[in-house]
Protein backbone atom coordinates (compact mmCIF):
# COMPACT_ATOMS: atom_id res chain seq x y z
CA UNK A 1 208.65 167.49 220.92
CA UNK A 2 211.88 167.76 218.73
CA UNK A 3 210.34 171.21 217.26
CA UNK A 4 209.72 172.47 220.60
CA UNK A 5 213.17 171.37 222.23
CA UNK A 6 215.03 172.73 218.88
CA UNK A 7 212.82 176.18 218.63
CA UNK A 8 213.25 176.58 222.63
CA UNK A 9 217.16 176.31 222.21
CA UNK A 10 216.83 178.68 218.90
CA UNK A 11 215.18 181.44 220.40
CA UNK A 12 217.11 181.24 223.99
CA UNK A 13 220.18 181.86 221.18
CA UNK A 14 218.86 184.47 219.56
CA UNK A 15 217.62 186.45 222.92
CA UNK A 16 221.19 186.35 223.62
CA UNK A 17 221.61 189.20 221.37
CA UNK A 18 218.17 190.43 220.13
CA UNK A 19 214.67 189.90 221.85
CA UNK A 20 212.69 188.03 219.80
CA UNK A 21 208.74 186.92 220.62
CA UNK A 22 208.04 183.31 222.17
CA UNK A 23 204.32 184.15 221.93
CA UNK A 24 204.49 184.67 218.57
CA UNK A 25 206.54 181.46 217.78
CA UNK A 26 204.44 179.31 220.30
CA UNK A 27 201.49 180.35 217.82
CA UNK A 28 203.20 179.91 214.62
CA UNK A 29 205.02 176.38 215.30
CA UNK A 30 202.27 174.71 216.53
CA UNK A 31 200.10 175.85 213.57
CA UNK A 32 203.05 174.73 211.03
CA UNK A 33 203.00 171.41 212.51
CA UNK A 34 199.24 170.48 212.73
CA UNK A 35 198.92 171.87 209.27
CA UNK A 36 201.24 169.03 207.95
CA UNK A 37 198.66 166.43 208.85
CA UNK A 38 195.65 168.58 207.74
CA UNK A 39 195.77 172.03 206.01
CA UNK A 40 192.52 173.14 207.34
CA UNK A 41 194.46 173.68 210.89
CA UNK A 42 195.69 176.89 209.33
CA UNK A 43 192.78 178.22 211.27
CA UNK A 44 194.49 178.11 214.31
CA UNK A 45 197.01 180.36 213.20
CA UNK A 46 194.73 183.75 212.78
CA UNK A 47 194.80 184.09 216.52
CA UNK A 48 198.58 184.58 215.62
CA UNK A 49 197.86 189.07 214.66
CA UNK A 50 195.99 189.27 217.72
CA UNK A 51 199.07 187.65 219.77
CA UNK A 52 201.00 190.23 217.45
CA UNK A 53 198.67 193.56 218.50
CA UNK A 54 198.33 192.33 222.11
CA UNK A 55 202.42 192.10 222.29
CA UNK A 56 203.57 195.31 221.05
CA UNK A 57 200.12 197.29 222.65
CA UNK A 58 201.68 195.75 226.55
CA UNK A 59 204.75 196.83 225.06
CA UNK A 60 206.72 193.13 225.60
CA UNK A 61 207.65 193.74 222.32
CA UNK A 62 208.31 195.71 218.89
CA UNK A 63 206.75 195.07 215.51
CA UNK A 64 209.93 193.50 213.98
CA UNK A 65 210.12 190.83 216.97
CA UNK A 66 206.79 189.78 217.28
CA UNK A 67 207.43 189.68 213.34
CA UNK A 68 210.28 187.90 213.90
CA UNK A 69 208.92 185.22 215.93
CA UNK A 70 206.08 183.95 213.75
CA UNK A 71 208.03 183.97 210.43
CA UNK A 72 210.77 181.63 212.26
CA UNK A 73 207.71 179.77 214.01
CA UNK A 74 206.86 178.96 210.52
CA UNK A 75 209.91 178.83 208.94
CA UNK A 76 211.44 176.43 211.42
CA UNK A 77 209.11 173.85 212.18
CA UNK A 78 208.24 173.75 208.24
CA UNK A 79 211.77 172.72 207.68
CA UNK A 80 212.52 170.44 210.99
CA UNK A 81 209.16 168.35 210.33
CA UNK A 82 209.71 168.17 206.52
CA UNK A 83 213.78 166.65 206.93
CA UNK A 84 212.51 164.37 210.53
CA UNK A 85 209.91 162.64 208.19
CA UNK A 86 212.48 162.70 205.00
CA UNK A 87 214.96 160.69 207.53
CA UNK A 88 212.84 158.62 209.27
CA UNK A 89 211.20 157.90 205.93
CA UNK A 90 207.63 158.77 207.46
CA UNK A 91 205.00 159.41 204.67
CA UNK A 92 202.84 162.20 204.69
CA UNK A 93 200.41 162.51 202.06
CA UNK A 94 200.25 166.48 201.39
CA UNK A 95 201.21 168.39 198.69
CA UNK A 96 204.47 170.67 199.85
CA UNK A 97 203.32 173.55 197.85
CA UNK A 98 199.97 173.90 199.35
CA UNK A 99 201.66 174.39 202.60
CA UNK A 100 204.07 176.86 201.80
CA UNK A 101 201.33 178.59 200.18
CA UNK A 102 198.84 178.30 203.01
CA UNK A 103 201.91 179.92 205.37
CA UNK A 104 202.70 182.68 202.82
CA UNK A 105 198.22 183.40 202.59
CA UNK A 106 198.22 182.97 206.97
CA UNK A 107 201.69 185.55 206.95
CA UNK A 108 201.55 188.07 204.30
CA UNK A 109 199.03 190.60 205.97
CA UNK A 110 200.97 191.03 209.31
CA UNK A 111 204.04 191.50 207.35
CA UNK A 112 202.41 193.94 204.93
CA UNK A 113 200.50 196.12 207.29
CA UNK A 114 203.97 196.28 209.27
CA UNK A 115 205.89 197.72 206.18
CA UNK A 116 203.55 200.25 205.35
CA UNK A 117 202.94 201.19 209.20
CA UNK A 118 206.64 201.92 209.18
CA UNK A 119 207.55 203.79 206.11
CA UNK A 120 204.29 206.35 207.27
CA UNK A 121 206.43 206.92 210.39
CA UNK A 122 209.51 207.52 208.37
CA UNK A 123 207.70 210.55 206.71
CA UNK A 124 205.88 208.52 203.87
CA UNK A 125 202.67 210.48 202.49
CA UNK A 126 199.55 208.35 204.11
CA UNK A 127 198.41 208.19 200.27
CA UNK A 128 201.60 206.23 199.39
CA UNK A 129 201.32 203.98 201.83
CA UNK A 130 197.35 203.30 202.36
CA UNK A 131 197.53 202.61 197.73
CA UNK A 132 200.79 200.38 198.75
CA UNK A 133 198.59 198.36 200.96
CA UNK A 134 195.63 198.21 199.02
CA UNK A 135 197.84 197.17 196.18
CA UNK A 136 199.43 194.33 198.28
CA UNK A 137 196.04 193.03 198.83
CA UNK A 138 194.32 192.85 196.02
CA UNK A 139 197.71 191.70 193.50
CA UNK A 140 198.11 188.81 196.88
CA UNK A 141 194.65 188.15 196.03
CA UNK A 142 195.16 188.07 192.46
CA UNK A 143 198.31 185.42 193.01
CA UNK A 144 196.83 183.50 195.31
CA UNK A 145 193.82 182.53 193.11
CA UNK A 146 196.00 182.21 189.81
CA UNK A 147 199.02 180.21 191.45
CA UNK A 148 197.28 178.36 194.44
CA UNK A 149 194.92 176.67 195.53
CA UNK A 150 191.32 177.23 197.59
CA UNK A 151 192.76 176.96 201.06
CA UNK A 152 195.72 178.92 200.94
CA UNK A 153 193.45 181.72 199.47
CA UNK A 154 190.78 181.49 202.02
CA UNK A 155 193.69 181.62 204.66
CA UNK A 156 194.88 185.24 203.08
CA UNK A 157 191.42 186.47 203.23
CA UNK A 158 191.06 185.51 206.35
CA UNK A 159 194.34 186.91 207.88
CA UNK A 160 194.14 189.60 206.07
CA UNK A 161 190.35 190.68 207.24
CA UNK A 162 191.71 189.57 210.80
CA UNK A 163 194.73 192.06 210.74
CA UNK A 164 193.14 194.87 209.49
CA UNK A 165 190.36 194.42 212.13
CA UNK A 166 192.34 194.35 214.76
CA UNK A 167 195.00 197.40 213.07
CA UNK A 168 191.59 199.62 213.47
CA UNK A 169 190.55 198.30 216.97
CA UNK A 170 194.34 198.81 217.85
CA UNK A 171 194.05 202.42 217.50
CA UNK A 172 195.04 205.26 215.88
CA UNK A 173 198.83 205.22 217.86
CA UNK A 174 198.97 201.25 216.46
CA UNK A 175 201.61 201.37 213.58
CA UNK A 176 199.68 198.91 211.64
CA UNK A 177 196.82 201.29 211.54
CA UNK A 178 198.73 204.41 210.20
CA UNK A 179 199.88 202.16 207.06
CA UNK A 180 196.12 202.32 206.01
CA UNK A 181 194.55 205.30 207.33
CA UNK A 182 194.43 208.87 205.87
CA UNK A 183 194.80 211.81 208.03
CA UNK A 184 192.20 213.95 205.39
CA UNK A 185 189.69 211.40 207.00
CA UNK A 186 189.95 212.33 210.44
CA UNK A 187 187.53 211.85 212.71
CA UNK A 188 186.33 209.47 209.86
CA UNK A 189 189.78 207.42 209.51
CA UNK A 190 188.90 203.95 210.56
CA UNK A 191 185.25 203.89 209.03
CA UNK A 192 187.12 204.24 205.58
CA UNK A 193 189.11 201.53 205.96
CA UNK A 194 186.39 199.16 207.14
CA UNK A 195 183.81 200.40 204.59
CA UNK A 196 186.43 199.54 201.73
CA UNK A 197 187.40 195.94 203.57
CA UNK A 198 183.30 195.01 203.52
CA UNK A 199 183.08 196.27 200.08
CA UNK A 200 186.74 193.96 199.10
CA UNK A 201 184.92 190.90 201.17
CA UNK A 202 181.54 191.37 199.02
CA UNK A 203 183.19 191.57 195.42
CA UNK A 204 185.31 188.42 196.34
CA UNK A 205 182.33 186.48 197.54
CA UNK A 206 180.11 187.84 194.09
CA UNK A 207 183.25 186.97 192.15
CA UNK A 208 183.28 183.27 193.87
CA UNK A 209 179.92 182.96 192.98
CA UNK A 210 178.92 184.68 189.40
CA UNK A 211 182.07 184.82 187.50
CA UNK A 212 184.60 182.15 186.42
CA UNK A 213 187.59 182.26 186.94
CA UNK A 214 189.55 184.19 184.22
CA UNK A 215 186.73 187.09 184.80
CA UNK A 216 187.05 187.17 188.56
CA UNK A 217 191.03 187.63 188.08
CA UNK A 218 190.25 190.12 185.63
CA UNK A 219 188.14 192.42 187.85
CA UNK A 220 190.54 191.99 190.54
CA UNK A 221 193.76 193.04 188.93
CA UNK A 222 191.85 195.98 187.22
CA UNK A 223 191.15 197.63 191.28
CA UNK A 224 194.43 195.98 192.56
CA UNK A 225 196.33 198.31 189.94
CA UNK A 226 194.34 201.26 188.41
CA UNK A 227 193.08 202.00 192.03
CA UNK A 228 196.84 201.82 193.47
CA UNK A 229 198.37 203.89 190.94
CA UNK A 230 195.49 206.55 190.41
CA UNK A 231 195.98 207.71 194.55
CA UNK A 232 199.85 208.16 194.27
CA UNK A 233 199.25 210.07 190.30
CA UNK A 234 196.40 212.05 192.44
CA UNK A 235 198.80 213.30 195.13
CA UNK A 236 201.37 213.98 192.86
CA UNK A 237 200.16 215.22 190.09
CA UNK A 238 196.67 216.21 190.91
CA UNK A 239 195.99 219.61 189.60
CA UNK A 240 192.67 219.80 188.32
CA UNK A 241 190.11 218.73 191.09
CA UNK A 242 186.65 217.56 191.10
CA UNK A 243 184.70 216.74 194.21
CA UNK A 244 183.06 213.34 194.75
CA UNK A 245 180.63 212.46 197.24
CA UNK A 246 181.42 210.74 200.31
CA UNK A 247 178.93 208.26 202.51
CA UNK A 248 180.39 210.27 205.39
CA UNK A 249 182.52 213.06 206.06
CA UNK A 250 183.47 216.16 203.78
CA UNK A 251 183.12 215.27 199.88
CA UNK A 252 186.61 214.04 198.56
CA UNK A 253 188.54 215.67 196.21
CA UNK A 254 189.87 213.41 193.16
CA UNK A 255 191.56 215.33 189.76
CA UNK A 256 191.48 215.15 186.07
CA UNK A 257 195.16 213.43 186.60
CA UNK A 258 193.77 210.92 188.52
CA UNK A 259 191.52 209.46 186.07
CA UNK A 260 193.67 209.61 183.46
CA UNK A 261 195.98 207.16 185.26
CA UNK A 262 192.53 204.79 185.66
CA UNK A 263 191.97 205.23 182.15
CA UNK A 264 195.76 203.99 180.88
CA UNK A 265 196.65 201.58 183.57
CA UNK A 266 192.94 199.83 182.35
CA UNK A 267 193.80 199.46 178.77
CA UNK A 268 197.26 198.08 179.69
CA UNK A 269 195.86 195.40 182.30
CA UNK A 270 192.91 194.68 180.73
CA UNK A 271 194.94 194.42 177.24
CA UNK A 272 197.40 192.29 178.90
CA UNK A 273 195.12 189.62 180.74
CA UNK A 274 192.09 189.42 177.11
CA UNK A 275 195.03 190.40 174.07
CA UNK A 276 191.96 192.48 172.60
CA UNK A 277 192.61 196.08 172.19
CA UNK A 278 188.73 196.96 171.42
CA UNK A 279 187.18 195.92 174.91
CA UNK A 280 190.40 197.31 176.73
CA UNK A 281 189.89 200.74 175.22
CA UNK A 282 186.10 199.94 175.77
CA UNK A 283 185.81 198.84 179.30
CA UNK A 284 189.08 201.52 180.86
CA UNK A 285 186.52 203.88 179.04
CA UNK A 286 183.51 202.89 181.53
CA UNK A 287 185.66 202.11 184.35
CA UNK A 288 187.47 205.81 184.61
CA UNK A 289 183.81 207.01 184.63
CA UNK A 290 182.55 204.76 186.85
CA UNK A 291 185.90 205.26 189.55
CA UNK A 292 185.02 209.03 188.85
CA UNK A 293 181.88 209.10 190.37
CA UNK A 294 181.99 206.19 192.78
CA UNK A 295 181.60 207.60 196.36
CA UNK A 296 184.75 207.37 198.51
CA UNK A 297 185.32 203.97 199.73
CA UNK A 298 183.30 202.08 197.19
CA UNK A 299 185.04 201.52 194.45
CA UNK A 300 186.82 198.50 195.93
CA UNK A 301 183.58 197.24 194.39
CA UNK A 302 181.97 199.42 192.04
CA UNK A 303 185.27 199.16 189.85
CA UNK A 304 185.95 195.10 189.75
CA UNK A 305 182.09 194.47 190.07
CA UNK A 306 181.33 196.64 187.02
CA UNK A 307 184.77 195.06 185.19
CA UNK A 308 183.69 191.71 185.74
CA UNK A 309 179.90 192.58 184.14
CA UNK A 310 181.36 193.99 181.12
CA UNK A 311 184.12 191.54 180.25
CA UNK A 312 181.00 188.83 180.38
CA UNK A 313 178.77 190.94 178.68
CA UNK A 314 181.25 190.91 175.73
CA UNK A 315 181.67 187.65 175.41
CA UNK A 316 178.25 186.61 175.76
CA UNK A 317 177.88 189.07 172.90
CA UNK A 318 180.72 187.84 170.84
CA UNK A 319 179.21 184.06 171.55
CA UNK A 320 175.81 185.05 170.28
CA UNK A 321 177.76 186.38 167.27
């Protein structure tokens, strides 16, 4: 009750000047303080994009306010439950970090998918911004599962398969949608961004259950950053084109460039994350291949999947050694 009263008086202070959405908060505070008592309540916060997309498509509100609202939801009641039970000397046995973490895995998507939904409509190519997302994801991922814990990276996946979901059932005029989408898709542009989420949900879930740890982190920070860069190198740089089939729509058009980029950004990641030059030279080797002839939207599996088989392949060779 001392959340509610406090966050009422809060946001009838900041409406004074700015609009800022209730909805949004009403989901987000509630959320913050069940999760105190058990994390697994963080599941009541992923109705909290579809408050977002339901807000801003009645037009009640923008992006930044509805925004605005959960992050101050969470904010807020984090900090007004955590100094109440500090004072009144109330015990609660959870770990601090796993519920700033869970907050950060249940917020990050809404807030990503806004950012690159507005620097598209301030003139940013679609490639910039669809790579910037896809490298959000993916290096989140990679955080998440280094840093945290289980739940606070099943709450990211989770959100984040939520939001985009509802970004493509938004529309094309939704902003979170044009963060993602490229306009050489058209009329194919939502189909390639759920074909790559199903093919991101399916590596995590073989990661989870064929790979340890170290090997899942590898193949995941080899498609979080040598598919991110390679896109942006491609647009800019791309000079020398190849075609490469597509599961539907026109054949895409990748470039010599491109794969370069795959090929360096590899051996620097995967050199970085094993400190052994020979299977980083080895495995960017088979991975620029294999990006180069992976069909448009697959390689969000094709390239970690095929990572993650040759990093174990080499050490169950260097074991039998």
């Amino acid at each position: 009750m001392f959340c509610y009263g406090t966050n009422t008086l809060i946001v009838f202070l900041i409406n004074l000047k700015w609009k800022i959405s209730v909805y949004s908060m009403g989901v987000a505070g509630p959320t913050m303080a069940l999760i105190f008592f058990n994390p697994l309540c963080f599941l009541l916060g992923l109705i909290g994009p579809l408050i977002m997309w339901s807000r801003v498509t009645l037009k009640k509100h923008t992006i930044p306010q509805v925004l605005a609202g959960s992050i101050c939801g969470y904010i807020l009641t984090f900090m007004q439950i955590y100094y109440l039970t500090k004072l009144m000397h109330f015990v609660i046995d959870i770990d601090m970090f796993l519920i700033i973490w869970t907050i950060l895995g249940l917020s990050l998507p809404p807030l990503v998918l806004s950012l690159t939904g507005y620097l598209n409509s301030k003139g940013f190519h679609d490639g910039y911004t669809r790579k910037m997302f896809h490298f959000s994801a993916f290096a989140s991922f990679f955080i998440f599962l280094n840093f945290s814990s289980l739940i606070p990276t099943i709450a990211l996946v989770l959100s984040g398969t939520i939001s985009i979901s509802i970004a493509c059932f938004g529309g094309l005029d939704f902003s979170w949608l044009k963060g993602m989408r490229r306009k050489s898709d058209f009329p194919n542009e939502t189909f390639y961004i759920i074909l790559p989420l199903i093919f991101s949900l399916l590596w995590i879930i073989i990661g989870f259950l064929l790979f340890n740890k170290e090997i899942l982190l590898i193949g995941t920070a080899c498609v979080a950053i040598c598919d991110a860069i390679a896109e942006p190198v491609g647009v800019r740089f791309g000079k020398h084109k190849y075609n490469v089939k597509a599961i539907r729509g026109k054949p895409s058009q990748r470039s010599i460039e491109r794969s370069l980029s795959i090929f360096v950004s590899a051996v620097i990641v995967v050199l970085l994350l094993t400190n052994n030059l020979f299977l980083s030279i080895i495995l960017s080797i088979l991975l620029t291949f294999i990006e180069a002839i992976s069909p448009r939207g697959t390689d969000n599996i094709t390239v970690p999947l095929s990572a993650a088989i040759i990093v174990s392949l080499w050490l169950i060779m260097i074991h039998n050694i």
